[in-house]
PDB file of N, CA and C in Angstrom:
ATOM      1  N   UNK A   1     -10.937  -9.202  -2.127  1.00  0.00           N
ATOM      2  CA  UNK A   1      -9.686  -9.554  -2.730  1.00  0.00           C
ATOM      3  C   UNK A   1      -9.415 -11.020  -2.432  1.00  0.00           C
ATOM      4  N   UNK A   2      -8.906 -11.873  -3.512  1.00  0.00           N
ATOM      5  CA  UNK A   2      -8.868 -13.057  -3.012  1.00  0.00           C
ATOM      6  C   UNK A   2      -7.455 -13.319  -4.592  1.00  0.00           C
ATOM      7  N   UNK A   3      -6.376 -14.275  -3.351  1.00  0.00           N
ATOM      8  CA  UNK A   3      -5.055 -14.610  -4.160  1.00  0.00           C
ATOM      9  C   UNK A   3      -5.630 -15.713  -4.816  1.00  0.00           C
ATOM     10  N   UNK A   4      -5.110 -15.567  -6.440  1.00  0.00           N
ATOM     11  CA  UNK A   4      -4.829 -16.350  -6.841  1.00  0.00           C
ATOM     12  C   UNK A   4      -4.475 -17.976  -7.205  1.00  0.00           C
ATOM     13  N   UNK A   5      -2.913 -17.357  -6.607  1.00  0.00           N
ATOM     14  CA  UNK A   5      -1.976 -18.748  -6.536  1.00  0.00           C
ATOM     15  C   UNK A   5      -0.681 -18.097  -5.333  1.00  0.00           C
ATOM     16  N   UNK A   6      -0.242 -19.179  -4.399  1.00  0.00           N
ATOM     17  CA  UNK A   6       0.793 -19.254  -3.540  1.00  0.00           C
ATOM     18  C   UNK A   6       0.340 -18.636  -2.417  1.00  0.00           C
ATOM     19  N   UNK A   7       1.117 -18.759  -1.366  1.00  0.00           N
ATOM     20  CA  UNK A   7       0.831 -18.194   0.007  1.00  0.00           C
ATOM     21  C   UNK A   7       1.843 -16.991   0.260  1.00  0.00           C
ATOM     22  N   UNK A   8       1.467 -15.999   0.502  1.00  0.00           N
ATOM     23  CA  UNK A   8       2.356 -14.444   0.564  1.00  0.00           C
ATOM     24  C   UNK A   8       3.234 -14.713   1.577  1.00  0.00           C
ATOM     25  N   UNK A   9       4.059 -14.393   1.710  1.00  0.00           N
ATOM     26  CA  UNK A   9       5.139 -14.092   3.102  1.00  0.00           C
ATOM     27  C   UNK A   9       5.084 -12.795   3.662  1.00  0.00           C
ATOM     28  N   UNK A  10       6.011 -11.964   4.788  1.00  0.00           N
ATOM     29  CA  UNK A  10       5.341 -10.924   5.188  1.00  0.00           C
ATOM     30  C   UNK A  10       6.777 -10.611   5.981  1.00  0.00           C
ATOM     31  N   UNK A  11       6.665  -9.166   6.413  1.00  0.00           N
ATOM     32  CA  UNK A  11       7.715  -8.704   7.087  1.00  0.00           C
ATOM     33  C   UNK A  11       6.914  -7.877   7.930  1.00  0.00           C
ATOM     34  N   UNK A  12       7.188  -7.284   9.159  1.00  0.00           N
ATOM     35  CA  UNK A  12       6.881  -6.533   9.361  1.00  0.00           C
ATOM     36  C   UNK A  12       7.971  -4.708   9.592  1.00  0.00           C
ATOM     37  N   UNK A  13       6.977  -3.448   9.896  1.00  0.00           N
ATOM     38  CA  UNK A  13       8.172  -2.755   9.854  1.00  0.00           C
ATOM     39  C   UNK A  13       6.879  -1.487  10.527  1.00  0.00           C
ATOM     40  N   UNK A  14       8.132  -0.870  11.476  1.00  0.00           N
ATOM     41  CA  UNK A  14       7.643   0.559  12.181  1.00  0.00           C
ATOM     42  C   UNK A  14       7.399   1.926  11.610  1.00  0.00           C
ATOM     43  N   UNK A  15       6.343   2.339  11.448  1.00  0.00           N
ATOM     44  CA  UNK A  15       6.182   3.152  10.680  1.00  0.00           C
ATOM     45  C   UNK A  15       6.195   4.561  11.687  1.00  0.00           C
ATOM     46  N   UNK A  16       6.606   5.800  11.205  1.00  0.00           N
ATOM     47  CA  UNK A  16       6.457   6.851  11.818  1.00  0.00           C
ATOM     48  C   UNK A  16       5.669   7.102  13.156  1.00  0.00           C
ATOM     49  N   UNK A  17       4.636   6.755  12.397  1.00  0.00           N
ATOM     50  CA  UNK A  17       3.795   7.044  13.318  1.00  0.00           C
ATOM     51  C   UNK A  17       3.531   5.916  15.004  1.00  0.00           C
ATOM     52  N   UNK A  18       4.583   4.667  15.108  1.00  0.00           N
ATOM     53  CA  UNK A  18       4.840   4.122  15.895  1.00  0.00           C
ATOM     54  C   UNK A  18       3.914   2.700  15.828  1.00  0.00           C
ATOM     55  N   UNK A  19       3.188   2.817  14.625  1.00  0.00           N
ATOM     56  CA  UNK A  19       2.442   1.706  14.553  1.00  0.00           C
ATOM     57  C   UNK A  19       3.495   0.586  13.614  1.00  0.00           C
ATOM     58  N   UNK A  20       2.167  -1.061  13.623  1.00  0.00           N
ATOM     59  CA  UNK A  20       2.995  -2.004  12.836  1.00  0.00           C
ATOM     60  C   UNK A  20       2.644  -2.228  11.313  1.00  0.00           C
ATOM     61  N   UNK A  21       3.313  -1.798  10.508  1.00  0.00           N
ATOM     62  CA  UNK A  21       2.719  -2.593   9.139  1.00  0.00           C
ATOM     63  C   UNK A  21       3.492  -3.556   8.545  1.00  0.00           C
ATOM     64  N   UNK A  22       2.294  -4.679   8.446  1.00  0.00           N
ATOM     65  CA  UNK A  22       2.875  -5.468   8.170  1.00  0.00           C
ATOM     66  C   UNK A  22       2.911  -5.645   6.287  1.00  0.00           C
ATOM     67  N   UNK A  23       4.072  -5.999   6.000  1.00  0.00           N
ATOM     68  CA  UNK A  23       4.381  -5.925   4.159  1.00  0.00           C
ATOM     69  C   UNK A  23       4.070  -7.880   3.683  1.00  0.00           C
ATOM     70  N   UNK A  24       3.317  -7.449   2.954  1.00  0.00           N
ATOM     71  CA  UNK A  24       2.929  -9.268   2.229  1.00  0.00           C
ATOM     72  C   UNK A  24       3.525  -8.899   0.685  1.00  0.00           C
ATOM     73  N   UNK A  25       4.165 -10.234   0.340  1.00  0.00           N
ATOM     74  CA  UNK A  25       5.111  -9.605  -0.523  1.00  0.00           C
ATOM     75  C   UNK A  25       5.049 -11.396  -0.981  1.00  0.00           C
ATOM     76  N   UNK A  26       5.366 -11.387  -2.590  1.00  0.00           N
ATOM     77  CA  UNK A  26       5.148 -13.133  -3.326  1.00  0.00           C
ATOM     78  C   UNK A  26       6.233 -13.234  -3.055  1.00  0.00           C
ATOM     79  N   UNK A  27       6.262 -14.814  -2.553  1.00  0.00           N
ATOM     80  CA  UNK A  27       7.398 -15.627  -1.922  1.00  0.00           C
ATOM     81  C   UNK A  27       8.578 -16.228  -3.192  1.00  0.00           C
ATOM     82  N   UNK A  28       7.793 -16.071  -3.911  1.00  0.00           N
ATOM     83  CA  UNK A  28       8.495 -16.233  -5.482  1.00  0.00           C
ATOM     84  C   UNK A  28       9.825 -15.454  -6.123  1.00  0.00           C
ATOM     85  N   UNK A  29       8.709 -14.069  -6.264  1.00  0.00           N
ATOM     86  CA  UNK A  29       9.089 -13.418  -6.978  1.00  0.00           C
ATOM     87  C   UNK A  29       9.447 -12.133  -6.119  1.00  0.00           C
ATOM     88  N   UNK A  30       9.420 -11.758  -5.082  1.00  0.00           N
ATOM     89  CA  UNK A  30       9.385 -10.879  -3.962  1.00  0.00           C
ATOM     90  C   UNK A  30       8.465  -9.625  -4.572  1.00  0.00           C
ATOM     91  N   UNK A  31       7.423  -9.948  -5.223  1.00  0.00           N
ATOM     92  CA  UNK A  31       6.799  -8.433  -5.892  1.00  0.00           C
ATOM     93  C   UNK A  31       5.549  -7.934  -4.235  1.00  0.00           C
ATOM     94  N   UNK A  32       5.507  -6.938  -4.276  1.00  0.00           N
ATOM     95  CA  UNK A  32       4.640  -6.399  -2.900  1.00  0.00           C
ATOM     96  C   UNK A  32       3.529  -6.530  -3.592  1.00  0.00           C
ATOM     97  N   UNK A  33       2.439  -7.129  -2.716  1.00  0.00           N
ATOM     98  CA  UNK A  33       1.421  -6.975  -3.023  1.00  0.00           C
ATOM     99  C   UNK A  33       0.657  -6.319  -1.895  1.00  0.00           C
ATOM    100  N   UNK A  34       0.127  -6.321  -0.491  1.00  0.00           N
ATOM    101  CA  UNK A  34      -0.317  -5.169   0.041  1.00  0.00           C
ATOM    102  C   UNK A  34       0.456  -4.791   1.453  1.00  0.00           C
ATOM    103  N   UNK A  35      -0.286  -4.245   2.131  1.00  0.00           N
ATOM    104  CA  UNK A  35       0.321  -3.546   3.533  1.00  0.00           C
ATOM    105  C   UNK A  35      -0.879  -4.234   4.352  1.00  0.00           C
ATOM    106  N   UNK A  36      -0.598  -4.266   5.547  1.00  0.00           N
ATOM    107  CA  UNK A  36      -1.777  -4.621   6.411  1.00  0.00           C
ATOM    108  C   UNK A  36      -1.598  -3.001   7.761  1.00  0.00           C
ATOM    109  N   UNK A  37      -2.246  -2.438   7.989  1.00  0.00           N
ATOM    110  CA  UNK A  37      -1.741  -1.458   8.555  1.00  0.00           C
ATOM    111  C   UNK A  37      -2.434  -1.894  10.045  1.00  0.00           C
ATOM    112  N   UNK A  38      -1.724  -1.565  11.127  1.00  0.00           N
ATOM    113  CA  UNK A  38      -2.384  -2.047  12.292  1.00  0.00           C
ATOM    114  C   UNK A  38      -2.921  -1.244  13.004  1.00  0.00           C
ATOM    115  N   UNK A  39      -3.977  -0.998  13.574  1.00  0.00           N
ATOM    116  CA  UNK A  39      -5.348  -0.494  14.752  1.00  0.00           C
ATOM    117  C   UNK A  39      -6.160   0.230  13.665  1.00  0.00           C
ATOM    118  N   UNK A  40      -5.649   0.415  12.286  1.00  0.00           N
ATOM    119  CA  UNK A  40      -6.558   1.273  11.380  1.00  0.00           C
ATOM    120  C   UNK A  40      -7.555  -0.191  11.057  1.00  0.00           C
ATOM    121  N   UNK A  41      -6.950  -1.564  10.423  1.00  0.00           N
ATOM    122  CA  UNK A  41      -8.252  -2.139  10.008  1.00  0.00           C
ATOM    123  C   UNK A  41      -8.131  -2.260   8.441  1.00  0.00           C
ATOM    124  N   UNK A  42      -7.472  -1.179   8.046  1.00  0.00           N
ATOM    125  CA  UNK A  42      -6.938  -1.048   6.326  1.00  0.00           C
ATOM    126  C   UNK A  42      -5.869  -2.026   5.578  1.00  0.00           C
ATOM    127  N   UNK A  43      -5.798  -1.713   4.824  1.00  0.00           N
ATOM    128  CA  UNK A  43      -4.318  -2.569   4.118  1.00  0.00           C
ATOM    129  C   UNK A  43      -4.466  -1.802   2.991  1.00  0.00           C
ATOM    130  N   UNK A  44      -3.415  -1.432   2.264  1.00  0.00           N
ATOM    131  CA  UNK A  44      -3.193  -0.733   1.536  1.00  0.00           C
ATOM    132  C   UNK A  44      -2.604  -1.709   0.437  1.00  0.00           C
ATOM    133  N   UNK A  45      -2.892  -1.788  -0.798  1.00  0.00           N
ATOM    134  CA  UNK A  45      -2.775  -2.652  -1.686  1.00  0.00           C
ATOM    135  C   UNK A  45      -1.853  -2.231  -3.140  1.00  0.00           C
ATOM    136  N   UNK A  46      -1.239  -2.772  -3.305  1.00  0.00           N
ATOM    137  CA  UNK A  46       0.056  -2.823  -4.978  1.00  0.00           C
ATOM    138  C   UNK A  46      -1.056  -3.010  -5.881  1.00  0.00           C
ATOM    139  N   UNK A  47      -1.596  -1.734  -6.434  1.00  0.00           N
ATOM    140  CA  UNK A  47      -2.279  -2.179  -7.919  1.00  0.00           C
ATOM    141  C   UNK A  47      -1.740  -2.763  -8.754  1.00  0.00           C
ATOM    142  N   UNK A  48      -0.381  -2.764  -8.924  1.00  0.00           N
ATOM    143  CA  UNK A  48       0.592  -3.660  -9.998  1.00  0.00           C
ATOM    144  C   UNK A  48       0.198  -5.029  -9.543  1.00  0.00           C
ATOM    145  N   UNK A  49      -0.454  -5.327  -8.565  1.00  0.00           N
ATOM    146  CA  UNK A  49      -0.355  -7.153  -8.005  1.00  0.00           C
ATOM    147  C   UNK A  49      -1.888  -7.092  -8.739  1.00  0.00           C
ATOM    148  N   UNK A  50      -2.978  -6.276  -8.771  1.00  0.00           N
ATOM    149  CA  UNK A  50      -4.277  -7.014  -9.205  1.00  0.00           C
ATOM    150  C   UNK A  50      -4.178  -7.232 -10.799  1.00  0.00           C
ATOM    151  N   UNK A  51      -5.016  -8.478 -10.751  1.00  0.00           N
ATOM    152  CA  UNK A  51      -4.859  -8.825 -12.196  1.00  0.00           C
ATOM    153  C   UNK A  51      -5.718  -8.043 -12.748  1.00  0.00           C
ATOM    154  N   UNK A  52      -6.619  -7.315 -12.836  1.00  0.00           N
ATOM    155  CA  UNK A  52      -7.207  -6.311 -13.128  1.00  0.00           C
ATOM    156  C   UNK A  52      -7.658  -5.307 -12.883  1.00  0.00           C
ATOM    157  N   UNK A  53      -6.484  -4.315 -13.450  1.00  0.00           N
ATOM    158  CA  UNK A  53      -6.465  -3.134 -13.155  1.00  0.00           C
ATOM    159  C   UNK A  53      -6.980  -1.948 -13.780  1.00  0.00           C
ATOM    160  N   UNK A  54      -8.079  -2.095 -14.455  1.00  0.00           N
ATOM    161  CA  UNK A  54      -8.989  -1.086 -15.111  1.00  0.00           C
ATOM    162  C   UNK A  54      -9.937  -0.396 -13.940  1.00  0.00           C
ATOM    163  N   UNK A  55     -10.546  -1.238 -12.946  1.00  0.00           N
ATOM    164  CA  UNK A  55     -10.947  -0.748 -11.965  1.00  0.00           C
ATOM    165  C   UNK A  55     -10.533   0.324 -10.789  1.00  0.00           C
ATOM    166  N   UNK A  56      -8.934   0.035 -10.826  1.00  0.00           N
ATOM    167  CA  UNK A  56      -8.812   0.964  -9.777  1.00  0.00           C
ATOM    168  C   UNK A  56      -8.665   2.386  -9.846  1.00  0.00           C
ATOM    169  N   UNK A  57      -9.418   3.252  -8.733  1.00  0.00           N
ATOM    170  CA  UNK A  57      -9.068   4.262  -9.120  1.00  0.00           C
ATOM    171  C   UNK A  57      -9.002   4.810  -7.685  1.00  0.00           C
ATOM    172  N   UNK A  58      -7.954   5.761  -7.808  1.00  0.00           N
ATOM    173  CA  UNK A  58      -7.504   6.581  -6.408  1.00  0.00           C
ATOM    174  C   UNK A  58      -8.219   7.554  -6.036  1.00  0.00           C
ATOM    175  N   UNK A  59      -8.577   7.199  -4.420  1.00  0.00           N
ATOM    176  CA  UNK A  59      -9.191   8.234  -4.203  1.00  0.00           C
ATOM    177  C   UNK A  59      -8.648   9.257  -3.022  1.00  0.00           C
ATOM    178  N   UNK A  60      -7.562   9.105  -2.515  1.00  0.00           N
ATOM    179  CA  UNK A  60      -6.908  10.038  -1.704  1.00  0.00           C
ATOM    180  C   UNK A  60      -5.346   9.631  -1.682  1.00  0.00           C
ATOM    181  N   UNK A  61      -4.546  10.775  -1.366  1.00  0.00           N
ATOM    182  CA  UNK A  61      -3.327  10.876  -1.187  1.00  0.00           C
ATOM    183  C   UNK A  61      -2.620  10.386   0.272  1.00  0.00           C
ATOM    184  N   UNK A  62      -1.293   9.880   0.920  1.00  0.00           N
ATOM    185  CA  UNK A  62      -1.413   9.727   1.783  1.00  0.00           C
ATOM    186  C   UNK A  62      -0.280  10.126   1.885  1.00  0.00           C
ATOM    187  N   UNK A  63       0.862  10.574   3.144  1.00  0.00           N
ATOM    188  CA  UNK A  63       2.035  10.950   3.159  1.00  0.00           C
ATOM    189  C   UNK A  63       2.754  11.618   2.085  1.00  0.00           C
ATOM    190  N   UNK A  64       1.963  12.802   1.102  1.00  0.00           N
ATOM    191  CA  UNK A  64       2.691  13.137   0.478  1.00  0.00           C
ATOM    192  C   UNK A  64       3.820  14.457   0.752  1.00  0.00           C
ATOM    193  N   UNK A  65       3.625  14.684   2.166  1.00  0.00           N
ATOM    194  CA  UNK A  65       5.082  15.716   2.151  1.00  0.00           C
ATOM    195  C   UNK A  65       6.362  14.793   2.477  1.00  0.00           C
ATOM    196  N   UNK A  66       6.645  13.472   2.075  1.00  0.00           N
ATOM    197  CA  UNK A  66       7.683  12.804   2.079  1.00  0.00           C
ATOM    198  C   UNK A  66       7.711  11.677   0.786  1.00  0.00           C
ATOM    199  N   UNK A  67       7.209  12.723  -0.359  1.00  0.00           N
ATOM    200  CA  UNK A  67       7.329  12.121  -1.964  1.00  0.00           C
ATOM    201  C   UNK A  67       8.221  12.995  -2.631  1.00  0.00           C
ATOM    202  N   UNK A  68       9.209  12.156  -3.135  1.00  0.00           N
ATOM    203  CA  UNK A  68      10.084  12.838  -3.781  1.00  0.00           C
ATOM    204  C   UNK A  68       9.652  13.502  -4.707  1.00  0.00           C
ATOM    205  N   UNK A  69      10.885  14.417  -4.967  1.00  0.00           N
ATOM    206  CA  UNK A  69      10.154  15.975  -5.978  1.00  0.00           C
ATOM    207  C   UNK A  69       9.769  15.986  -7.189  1.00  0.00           C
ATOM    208  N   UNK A  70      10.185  14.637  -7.630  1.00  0.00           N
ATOM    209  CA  UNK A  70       9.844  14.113  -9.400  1.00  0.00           C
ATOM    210  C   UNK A  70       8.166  13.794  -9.011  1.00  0.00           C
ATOM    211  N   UNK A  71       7.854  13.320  -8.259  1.00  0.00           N
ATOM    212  CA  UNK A  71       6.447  12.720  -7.889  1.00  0.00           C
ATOM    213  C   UNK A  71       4.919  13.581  -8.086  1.00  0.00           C
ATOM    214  N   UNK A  72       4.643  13.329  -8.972  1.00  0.00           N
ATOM    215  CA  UNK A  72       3.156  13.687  -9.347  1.00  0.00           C
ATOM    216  C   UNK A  72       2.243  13.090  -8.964  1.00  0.00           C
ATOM    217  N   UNK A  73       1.736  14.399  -7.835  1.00  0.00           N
ATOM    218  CA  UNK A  73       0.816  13.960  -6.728  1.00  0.00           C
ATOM    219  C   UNK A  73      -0.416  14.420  -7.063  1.00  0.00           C
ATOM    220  N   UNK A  74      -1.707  13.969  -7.360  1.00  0.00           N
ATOM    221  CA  UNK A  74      -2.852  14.322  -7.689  1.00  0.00           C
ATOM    222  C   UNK A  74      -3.227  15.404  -6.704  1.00  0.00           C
ATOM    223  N   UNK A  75      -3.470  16.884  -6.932  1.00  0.00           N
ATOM    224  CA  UNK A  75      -4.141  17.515  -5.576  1.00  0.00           C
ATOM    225  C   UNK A  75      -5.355  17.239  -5.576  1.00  0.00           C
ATOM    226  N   UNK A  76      -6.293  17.243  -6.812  1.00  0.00           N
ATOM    227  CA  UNK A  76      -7.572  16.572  -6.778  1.00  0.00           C
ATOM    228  C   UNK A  76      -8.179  15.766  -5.380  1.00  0.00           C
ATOM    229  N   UNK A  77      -6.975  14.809  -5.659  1.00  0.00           N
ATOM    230  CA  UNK A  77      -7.288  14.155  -4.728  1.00  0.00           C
ATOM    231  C   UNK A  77      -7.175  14.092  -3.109  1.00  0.00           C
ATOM    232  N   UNK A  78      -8.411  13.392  -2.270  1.00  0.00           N
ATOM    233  CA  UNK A  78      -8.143  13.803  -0.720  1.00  0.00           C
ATOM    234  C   UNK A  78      -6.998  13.922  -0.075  1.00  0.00           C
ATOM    235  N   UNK A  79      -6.548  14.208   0.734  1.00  0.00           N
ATOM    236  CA  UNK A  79      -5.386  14.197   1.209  1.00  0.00           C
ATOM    237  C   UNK A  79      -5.364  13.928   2.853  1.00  0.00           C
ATOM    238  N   UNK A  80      -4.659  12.486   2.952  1.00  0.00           N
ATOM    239  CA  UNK A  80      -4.969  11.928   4.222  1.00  0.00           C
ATOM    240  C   UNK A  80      -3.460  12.287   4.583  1.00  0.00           C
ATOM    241  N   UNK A  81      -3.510  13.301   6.184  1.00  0.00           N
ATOM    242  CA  UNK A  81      -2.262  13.668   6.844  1.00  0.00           C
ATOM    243  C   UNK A  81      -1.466  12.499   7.061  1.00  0.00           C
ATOM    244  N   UNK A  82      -0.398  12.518   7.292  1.00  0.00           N
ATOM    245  CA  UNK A  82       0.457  11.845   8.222  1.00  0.00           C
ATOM    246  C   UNK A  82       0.379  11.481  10.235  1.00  0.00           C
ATOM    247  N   UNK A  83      -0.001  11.047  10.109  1.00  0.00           N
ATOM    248  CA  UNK A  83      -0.492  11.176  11.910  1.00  0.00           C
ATOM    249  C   UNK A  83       0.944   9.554  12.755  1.00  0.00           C
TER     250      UNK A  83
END
């Protein structure tokens, strides 16, 4: 993955599980573009931010017993617990 244009800004915030994620978000326009999740190594990314989005495709679920009830959750797909 490699930006574009501008330098992201970032917040950070405590997640359940007691870890840090940190939110990178355009300094512009405040649109989210990914998560950096901490001791996992991951970042979790805003497909709405890649400029091309024909590629992505999901391959597991994550926290979905705290998706609201309108929310169509692929069961197909893996399903990574909440820890």
């Amino acid at each position: 993955m490699s930006l574009i244009q501008g330098e992201p800004k970032s917040f950070d915030v405590v997640a359940d599980s007691g870890r840090i994620n940190s939110r990178r978000f355009c300094a512009d326009c405040g649109s989210r573009l990914w998560a950096e999740i901490e001791e996992l190594g991951v970042a979790s990314v805003n497909a709405l931010a890649l400029e091309d989005r024909t590629h992505f495709q999901p391959v597991a679920n994550h926290c979905t017993d705290s998706a609201p009830s309108w929310c169509r959750v692929d069961e197909s797909l893996q399903h990574i617990p909440k820890t």
